[in-house]
N, C-alpha and C. Protein backbone atom coordinates (compact mmCIF):
# COMPACT_ATOMS: atom_id res chain seq x y z
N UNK A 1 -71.83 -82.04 -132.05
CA UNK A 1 -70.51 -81.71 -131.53
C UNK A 1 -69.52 -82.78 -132.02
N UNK A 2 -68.83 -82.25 -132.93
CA UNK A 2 -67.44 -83.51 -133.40
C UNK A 2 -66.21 -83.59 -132.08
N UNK A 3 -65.86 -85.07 -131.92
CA UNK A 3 -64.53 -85.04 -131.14
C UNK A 3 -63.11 -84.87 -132.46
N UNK A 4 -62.44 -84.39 -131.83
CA UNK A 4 -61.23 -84.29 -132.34
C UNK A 4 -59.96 -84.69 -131.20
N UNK A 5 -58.76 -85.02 -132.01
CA UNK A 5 -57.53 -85.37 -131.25
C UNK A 5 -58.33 -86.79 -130.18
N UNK A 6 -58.76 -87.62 -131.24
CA UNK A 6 -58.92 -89.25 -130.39
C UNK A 6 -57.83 -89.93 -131.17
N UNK A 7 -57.31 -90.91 -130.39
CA UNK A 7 -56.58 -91.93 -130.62
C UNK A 7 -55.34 -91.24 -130.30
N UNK A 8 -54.18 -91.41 -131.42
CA UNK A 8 -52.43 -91.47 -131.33
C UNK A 8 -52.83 -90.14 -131.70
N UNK A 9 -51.49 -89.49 -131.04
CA UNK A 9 -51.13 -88.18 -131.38
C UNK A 9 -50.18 -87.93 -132.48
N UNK A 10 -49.18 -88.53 -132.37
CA UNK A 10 -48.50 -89.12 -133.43
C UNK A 10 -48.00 -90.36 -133.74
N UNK A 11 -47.33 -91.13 -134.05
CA UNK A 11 -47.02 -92.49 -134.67
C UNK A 11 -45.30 -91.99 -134.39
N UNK A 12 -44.71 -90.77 -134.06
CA UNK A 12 -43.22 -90.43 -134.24
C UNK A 12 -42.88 -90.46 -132.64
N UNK A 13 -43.68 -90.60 -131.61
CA UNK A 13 -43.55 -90.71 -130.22
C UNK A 13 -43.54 -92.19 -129.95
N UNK A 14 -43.73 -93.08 -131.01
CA UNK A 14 -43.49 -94.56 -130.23
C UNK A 14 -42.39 -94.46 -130.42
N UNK A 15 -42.12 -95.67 -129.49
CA UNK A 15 -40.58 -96.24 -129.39
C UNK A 15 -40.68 -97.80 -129.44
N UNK A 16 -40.09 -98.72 -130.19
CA UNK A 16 -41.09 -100.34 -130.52
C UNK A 16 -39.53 -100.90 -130.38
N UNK A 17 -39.74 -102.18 -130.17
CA UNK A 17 -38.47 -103.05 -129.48
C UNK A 17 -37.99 -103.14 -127.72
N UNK A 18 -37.02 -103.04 -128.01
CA UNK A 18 -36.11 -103.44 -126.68
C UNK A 18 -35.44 -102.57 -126.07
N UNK A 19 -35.31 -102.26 -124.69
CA UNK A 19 -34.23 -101.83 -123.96
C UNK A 19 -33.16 -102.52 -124.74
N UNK A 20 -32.24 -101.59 -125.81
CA UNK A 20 -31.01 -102.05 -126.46
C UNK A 20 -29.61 -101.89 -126.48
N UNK A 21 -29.65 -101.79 -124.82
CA UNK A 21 -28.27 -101.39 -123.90
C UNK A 21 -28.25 -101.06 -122.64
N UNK A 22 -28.19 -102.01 -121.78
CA UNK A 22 -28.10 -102.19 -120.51
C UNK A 22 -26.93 -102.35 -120.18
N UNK A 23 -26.16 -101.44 -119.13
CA UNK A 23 -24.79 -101.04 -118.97
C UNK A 23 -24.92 -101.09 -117.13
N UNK A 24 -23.86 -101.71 -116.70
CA UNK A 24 -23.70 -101.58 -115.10
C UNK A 24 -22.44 -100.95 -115.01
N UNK A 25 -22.14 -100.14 -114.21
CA UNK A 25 -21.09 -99.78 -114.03
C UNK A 25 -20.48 -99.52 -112.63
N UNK A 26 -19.38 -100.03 -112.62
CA UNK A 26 -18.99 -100.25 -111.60
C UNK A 26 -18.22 -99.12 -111.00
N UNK A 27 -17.70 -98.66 -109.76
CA UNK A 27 -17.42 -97.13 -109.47
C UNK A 27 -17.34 -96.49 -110.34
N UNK A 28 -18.73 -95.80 -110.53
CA UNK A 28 -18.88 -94.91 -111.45
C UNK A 28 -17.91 -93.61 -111.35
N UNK A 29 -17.67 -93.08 -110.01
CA UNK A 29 -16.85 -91.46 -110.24
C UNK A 29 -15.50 -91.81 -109.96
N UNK A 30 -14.95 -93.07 -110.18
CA UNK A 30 -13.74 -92.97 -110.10
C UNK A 30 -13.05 -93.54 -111.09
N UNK A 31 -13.05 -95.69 -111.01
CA UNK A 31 -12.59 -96.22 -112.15
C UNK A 31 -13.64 -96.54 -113.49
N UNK A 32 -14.61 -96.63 -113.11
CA UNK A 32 -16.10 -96.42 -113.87
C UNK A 32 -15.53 -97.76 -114.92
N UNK A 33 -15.95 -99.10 -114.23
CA UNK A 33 -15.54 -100.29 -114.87
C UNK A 33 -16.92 -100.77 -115.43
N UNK A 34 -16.86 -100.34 -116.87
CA UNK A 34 -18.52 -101.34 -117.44
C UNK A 34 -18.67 -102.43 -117.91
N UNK A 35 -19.93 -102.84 -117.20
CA UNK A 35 -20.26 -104.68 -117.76
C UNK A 35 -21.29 -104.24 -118.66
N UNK A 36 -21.44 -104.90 -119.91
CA UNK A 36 -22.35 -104.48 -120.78
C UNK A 36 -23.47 -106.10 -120.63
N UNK A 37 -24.54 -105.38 -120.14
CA UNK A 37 -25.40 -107.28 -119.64
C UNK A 37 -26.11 -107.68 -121.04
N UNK A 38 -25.53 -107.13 -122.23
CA UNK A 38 -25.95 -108.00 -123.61
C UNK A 38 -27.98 -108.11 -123.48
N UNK A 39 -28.13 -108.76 -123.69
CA UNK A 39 -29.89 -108.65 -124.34
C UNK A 39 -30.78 -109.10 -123.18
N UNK A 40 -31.45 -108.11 -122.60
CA UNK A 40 -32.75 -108.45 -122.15
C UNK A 40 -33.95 -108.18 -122.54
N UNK A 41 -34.79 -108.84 -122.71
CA UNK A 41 -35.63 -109.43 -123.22
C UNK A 41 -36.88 -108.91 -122.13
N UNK A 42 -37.92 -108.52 -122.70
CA UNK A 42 -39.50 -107.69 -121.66
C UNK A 42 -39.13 -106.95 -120.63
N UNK A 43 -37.86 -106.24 -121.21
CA UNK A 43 -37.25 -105.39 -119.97
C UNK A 43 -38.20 -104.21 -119.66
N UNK A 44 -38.82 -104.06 -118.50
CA UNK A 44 -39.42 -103.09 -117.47
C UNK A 44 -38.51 -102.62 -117.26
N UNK A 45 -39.26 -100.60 -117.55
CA UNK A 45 -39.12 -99.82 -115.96
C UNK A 45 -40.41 -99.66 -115.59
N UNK A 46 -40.07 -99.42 -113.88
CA UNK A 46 -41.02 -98.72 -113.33
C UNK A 46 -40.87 -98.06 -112.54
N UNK A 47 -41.75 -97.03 -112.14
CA UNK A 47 -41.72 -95.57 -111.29
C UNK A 47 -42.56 -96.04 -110.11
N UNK A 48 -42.21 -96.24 -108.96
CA UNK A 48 -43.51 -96.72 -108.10
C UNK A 48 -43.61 -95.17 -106.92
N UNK A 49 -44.58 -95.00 -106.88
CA UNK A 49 -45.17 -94.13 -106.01
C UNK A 49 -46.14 -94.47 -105.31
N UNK A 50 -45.93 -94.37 -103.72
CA UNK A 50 -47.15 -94.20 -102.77
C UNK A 50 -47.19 -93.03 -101.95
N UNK A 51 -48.25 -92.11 -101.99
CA UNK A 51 -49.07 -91.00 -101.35
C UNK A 51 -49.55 -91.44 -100.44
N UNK A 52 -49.30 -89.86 -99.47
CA UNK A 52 -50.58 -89.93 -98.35
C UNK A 52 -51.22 -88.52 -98.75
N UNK A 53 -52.75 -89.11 -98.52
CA UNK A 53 -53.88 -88.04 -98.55
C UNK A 53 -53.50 -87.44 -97.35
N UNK A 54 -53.96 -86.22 -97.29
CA UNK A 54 -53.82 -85.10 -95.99
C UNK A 54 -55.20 -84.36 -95.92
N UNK A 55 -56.26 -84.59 -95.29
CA UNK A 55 -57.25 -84.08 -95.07
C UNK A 55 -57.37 -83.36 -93.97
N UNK A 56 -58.71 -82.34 -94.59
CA UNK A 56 -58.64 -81.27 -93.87
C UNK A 56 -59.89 -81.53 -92.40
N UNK A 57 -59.80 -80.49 -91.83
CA UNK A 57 -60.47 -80.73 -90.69
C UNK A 57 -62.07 -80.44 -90.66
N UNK A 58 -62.69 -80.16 -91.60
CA UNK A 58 -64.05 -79.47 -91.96
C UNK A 58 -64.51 -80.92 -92.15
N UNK A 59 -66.46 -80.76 -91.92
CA UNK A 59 -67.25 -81.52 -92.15
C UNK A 59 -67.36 -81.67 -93.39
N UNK A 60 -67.90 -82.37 -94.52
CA UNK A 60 -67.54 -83.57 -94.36
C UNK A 60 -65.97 -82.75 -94.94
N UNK A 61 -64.75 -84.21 -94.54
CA UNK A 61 -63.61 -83.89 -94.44
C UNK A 61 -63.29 -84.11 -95.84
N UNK A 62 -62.50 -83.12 -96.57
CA UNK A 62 -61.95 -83.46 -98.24
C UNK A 62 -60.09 -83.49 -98.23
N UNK A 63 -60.07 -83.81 -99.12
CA UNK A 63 -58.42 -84.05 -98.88
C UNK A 63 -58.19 -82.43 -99.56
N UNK A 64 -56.76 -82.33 -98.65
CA UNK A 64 -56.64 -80.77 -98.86
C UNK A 64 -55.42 -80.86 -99.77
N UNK A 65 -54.56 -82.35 -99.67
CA UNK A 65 -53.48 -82.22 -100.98
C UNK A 65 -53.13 -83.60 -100.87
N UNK A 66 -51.74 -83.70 -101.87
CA UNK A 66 -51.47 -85.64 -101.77
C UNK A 66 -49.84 -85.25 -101.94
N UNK A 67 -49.37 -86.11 -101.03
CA UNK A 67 -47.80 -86.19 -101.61
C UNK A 67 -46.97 -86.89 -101.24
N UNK A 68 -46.36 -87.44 -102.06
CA UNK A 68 -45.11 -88.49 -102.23
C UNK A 68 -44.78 -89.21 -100.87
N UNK A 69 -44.93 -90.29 -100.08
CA UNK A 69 -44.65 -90.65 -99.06
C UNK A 69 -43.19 -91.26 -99.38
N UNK A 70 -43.40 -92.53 -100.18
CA UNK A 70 -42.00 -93.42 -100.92
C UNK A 70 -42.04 -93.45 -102.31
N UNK A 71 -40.94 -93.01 -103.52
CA UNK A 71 -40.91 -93.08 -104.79
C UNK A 71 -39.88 -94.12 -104.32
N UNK A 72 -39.84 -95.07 -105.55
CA UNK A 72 -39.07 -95.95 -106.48
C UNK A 72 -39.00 -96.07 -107.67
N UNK A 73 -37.76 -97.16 -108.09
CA UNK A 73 -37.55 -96.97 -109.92
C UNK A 73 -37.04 -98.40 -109.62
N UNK A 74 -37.66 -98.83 -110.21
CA UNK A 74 -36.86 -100.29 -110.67
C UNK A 74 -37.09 -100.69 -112.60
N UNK A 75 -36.17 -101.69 -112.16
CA UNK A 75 -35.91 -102.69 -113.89
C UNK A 75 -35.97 -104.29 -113.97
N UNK A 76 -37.01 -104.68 -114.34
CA UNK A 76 -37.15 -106.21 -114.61
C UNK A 76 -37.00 -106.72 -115.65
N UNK A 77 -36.33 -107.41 -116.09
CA UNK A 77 -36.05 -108.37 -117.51
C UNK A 77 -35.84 -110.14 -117.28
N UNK A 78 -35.65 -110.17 -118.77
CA UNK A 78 -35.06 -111.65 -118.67
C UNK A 78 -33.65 -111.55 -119.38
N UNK A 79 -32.36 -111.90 -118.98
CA UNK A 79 -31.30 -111.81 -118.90
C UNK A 79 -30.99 -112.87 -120.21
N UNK A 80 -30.55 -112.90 -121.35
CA UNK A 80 -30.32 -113.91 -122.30
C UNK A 80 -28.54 -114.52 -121.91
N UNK A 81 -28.03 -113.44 -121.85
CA UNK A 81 -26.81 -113.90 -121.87
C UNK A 81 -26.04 -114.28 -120.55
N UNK A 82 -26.37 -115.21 -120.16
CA UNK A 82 -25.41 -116.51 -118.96
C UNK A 82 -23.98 -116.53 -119.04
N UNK A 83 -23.44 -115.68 -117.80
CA UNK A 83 -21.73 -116.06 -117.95
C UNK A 83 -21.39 -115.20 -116.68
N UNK A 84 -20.25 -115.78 -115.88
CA UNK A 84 -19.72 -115.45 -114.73
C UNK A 84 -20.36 -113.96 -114.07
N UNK A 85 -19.97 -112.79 -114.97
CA UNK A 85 -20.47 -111.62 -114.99
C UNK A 85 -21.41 -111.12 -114.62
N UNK A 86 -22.39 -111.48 -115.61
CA UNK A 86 -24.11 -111.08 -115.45
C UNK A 86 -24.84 -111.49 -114.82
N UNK A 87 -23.91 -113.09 -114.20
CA UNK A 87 -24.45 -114.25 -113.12
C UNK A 87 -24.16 -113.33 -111.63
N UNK A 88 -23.22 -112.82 -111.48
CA UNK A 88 -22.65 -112.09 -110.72
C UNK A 88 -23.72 -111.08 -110.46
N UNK A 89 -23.73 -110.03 -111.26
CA UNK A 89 -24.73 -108.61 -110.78
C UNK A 89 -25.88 -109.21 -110.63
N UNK A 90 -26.54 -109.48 -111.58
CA UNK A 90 -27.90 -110.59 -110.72
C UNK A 90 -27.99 -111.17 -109.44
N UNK A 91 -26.92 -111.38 -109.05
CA UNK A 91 -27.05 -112.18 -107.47
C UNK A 91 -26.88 -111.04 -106.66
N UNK A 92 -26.68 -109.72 -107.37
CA UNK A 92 -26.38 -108.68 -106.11
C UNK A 92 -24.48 -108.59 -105.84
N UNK A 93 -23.85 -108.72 -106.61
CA UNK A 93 -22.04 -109.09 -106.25
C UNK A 93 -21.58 -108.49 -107.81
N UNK A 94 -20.46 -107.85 -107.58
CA UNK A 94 -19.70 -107.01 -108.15
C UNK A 94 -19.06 -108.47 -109.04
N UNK A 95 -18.68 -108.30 -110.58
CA UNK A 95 -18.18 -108.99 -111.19
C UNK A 95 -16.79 -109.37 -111.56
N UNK A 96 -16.30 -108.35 -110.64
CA UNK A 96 -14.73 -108.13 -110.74
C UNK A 96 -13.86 -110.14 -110.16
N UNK A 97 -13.89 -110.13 -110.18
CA UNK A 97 -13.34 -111.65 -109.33
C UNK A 97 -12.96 -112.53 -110.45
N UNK A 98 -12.02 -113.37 -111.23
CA UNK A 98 -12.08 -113.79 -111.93
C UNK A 98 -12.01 -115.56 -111.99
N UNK A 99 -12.61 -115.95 -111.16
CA UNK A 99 -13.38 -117.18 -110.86
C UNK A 99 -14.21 -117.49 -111.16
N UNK A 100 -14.77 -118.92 -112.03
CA UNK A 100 -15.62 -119.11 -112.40
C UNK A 100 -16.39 -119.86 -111.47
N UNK A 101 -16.67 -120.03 -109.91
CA UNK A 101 -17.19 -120.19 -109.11
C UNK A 101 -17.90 -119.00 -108.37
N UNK A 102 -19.14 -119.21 -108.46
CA UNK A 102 -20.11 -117.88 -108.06
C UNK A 102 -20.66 -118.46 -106.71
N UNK A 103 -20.56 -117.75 -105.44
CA UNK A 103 -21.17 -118.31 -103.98
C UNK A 103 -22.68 -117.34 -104.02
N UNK A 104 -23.16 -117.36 -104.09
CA UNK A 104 -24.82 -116.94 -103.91
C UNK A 104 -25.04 -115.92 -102.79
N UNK A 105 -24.01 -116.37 -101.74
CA UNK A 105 -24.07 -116.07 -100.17
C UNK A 105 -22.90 -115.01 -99.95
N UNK A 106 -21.90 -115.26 -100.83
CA UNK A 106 -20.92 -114.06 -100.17
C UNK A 106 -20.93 -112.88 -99.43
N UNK A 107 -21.52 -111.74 -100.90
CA UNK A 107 -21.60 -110.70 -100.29
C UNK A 107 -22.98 -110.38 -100.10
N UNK A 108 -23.75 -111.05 -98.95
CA UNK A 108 -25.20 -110.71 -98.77
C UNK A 108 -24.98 -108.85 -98.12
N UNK A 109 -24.42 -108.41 -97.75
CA UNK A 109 -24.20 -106.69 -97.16
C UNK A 109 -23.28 -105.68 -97.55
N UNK A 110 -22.18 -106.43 -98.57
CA UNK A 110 -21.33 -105.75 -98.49
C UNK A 110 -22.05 -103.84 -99.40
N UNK A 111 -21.22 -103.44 -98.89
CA UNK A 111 -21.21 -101.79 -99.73
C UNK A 111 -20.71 -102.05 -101.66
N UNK A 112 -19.60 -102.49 -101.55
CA UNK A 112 -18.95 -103.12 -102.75
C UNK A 112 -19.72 -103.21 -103.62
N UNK A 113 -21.30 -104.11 -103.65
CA UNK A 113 -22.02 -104.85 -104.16
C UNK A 113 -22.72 -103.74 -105.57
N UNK A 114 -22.72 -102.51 -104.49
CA UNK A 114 -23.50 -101.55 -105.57
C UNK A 114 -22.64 -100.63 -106.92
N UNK A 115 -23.33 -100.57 -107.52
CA UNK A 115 -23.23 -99.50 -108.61
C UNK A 115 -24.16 -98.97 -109.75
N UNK A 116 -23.86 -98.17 -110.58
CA UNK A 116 -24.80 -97.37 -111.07
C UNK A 116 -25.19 -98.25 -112.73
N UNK A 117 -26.66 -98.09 -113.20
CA UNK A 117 -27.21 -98.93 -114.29
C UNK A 117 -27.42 -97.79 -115.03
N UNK A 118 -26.76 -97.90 -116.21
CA UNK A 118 -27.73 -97.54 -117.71
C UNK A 118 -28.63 -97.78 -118.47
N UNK A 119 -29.58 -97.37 -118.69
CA UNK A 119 -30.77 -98.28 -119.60
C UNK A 119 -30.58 -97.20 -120.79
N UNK A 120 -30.81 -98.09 -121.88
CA UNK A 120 -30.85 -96.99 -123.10
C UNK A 120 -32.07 -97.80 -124.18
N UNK A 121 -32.42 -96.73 -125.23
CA UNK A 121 -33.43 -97.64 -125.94
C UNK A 121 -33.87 -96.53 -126.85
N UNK A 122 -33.56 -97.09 -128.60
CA UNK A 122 -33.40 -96.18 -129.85
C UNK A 122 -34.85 -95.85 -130.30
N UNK A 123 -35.36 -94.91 -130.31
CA UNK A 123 -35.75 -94.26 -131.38
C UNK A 123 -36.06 -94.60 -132.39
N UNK A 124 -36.65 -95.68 -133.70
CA UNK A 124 -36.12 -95.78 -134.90
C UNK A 124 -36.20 -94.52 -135.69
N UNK A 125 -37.32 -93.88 -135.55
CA UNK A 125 -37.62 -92.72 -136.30
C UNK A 125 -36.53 -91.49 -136.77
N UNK A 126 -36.20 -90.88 -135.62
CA UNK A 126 -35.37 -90.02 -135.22
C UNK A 126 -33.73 -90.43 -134.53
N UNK A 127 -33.57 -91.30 -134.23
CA UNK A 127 -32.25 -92.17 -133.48
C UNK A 127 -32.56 -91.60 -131.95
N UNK A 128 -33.47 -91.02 -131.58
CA UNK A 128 -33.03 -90.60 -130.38
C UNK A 128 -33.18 -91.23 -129.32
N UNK A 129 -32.36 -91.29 -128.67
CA UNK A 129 -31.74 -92.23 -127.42
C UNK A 129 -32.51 -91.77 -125.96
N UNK A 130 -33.56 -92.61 -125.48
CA UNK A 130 -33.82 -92.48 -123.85
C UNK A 130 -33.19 -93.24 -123.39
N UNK A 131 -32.09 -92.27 -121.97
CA UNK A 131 -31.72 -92.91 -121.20
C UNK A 131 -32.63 -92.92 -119.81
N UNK A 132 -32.12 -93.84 -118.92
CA UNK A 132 -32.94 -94.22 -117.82
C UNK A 132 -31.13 -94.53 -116.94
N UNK A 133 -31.59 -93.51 -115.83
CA UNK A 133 -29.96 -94.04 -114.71
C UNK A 133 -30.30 -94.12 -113.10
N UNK A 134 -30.44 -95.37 -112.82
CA UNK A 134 -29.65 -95.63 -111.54
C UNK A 134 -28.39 -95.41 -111.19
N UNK A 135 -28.60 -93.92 -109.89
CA UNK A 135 -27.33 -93.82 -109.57
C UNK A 135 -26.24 -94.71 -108.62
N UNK A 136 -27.51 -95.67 -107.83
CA UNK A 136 -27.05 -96.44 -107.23
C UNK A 136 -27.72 -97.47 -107.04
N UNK A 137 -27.09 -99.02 -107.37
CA UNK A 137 -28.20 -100.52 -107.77
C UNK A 137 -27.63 -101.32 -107.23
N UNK A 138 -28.33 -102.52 -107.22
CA UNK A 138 -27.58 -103.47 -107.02
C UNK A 138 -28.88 -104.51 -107.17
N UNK A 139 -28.33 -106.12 -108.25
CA UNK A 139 -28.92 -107.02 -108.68
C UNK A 139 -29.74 -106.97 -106.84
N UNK A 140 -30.80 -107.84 -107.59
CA UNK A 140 -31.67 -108.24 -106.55
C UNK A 140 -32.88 -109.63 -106.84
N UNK A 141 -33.31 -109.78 -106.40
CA UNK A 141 -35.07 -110.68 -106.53
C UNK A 141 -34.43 -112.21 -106.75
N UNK A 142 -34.84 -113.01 -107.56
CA UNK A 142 -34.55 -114.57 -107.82
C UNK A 142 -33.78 -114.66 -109.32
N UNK A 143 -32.90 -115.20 -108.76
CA UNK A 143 -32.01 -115.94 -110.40
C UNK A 143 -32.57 -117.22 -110.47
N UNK A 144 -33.13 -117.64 -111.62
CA UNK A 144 -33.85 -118.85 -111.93
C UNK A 144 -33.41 -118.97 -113.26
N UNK A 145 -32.60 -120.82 -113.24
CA UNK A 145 -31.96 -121.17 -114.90
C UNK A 145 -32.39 -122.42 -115.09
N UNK A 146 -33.02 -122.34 -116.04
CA UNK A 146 -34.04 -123.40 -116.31
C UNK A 146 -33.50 -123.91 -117.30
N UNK A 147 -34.59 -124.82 -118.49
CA UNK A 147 -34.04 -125.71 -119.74
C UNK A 147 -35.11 -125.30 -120.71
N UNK A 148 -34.75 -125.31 -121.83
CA UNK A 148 -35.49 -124.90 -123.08
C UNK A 148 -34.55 -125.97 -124.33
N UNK A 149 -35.42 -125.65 -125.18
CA UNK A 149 -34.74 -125.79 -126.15
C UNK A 149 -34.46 -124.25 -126.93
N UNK A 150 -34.92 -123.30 -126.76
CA UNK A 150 -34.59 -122.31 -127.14
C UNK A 150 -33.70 -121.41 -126.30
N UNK A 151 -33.28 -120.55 -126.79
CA UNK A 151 -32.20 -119.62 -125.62
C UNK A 151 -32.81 -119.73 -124.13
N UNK A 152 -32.41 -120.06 -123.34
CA UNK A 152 -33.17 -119.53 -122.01
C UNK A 152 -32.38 -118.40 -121.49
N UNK A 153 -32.97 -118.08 -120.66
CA UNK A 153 -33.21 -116.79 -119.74
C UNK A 153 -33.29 -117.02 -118.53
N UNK A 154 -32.71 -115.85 -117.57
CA UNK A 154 -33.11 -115.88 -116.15
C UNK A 154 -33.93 -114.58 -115.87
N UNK A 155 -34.72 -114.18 -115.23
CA UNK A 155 -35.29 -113.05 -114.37
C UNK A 155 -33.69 -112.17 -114.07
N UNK A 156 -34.31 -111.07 -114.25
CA UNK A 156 -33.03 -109.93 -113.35
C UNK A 156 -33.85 -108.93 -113.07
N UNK A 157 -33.28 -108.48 -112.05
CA UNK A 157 -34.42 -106.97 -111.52
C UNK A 157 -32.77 -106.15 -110.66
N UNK A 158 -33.32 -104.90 -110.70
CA UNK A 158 -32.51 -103.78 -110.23
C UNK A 158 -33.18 -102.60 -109.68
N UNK A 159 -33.26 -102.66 -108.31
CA UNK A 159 -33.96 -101.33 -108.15
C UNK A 159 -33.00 -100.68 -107.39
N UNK A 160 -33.38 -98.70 -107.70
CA UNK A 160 -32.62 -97.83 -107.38
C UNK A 160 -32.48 -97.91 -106.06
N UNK A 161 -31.58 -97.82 -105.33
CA UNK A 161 -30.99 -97.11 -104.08
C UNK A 161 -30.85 -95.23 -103.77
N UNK A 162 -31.39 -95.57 -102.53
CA UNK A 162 -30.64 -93.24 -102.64
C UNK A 162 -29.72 -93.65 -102.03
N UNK A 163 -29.04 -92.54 -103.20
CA UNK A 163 -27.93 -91.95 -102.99
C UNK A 163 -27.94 -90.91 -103.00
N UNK A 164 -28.63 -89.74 -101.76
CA UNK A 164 -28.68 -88.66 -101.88
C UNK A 164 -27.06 -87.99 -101.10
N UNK A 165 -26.29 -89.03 -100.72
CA UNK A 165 -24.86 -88.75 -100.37
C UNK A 165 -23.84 -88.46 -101.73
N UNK A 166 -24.18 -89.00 -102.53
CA UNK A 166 -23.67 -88.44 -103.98
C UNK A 166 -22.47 -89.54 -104.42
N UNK A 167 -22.32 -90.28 -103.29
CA UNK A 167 -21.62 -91.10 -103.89
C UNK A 167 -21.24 -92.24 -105.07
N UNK A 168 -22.04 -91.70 -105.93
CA UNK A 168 -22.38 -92.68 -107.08
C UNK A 168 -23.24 -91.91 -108.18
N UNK A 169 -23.16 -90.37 -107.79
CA UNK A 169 -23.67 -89.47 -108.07
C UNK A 169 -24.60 -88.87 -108.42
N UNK A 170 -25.64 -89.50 -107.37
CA UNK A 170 -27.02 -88.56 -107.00
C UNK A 170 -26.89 -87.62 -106.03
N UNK A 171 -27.64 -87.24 -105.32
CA UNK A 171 -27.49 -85.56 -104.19
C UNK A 171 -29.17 -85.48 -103.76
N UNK A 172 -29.20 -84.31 -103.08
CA UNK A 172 -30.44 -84.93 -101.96
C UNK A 172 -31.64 -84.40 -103.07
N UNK A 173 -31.43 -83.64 -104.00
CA UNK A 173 -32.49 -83.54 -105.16
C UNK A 173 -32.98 -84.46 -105.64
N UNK A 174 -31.77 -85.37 -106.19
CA UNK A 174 -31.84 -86.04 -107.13
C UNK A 174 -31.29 -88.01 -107.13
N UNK A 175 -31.94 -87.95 -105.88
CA UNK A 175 -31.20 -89.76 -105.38
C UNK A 175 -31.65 -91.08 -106.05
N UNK A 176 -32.35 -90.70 -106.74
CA UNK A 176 -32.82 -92.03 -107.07
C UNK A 176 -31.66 -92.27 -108.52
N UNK A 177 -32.17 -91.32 -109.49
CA UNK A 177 -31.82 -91.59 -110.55
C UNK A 177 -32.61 -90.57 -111.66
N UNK A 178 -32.13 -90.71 -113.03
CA UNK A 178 -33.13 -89.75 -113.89
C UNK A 178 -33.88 -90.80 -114.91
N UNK A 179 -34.61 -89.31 -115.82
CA UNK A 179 -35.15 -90.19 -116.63
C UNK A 179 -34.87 -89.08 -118.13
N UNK A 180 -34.03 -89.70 -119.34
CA UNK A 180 -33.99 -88.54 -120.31
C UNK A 180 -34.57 -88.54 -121.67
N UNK A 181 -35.65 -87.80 -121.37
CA UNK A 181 -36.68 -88.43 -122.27
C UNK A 181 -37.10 -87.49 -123.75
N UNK A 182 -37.61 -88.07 -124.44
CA UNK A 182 -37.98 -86.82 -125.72
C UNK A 182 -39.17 -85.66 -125.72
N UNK A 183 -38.95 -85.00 -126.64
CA UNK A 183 -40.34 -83.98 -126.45
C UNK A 183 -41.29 -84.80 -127.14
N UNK A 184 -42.30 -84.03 -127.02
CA UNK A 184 -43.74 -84.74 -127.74
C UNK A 184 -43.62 -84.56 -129.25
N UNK A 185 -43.73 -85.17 -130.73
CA UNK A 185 -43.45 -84.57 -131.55
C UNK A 185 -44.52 -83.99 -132.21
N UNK A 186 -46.20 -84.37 -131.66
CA UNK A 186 -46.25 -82.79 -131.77
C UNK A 186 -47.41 -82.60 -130.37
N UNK A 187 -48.52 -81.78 -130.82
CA UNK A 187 -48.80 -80.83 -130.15
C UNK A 187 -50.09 -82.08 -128.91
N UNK A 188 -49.63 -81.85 -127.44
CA UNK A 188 -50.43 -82.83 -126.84
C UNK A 188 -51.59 -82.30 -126.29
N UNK A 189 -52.07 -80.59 -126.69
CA UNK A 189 -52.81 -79.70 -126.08
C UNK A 189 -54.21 -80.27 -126.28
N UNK A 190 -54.94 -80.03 -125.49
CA UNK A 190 -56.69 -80.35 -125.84
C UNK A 190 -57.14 -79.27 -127.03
């Protein structure tokens, strides 16, 4: 018996490099003000899902289905480019302010704080563009600025918020955010 279809399916479904446009935007459905956060570096996504089993009542007991208790989407990188701005959404605070004094503590609650993320990332093959959108974010986790002799970096992470109120324009379908992705180029059938 020969196997067939082991390994890559195709070589035209990778995608190699970087998240190569990370975009925050600030009220998105109204003045839709964008900070472009320049180069991150081992930028993650991730989809987190936890299930509950639901078993049935028969001896011995088998699970009768599984489903979605909490989904999430988050984005982790290392932030190259250091400046009022990007220092700003990282801490969780809107960049609008034009002070070069950043308080850490300001807006620990405010509403203000959030808005919606772009992730984008090319294709070389074909140019084609996956996007990835938080409809509603806001910086989060530890800003850490260290010393190198080479560029340094800080940690940044962003995870989605629902917004199944639509205000930032998700809805009760669709709160987290999407994902816009390519077809297979070719066939992934057994």
């Amino acid at each position: 018996m020969s196997l067939t279809n082991q390994g890559t399916i195709s070589s035209d479904n990778f995608f190699l490099g970087f998240w190569s446009k990370v975009t925050f935007i600030e009220d998105p459905l109204l003045l839709a003000t964008c900070f472009l956060l320049g180069s991150i570096q081992e930028g993650v996504l991730e989809i987190s899902r936890e299930d509950v089993e639901h078993l049935s009542t028969l001896f011995p007991r088998t699970v009768d289905f599984i489903s979605p208790a909490q989904v999430g989407m988050s984005f982790t990188g290392q932030m190259e480019e250091l400046h009022r701005n990007n220092l700003r959404l990282a801490l969780g605070q809107l960049p609008t302010t034009t002070s070069n004094y950043i308080y850490p503590a300001a807006d620990c609650t405010a509403e203000g704080q959030n808005g919606r993320l772009v992730l984008e990332r090319i294709r070389c093959q074909d140019d084609f563009v996956m996007v990835v959108v938080f409809w509603k974010t806001s910086g989060s986790g530890a800003v850490s600025i260290g010393g190198d002799a080479a560029v340094i970096n800080t940690p940044v992470e962003f995870n989605a918020l629902d917004d199944n109120q639509g205000d930032f324009g998700g809805s009760p379908e669709v709160p987290l955010g999407y994902i816009y992705a390519p077809p297979a180029a070719a066939s992934t059938a057994c």
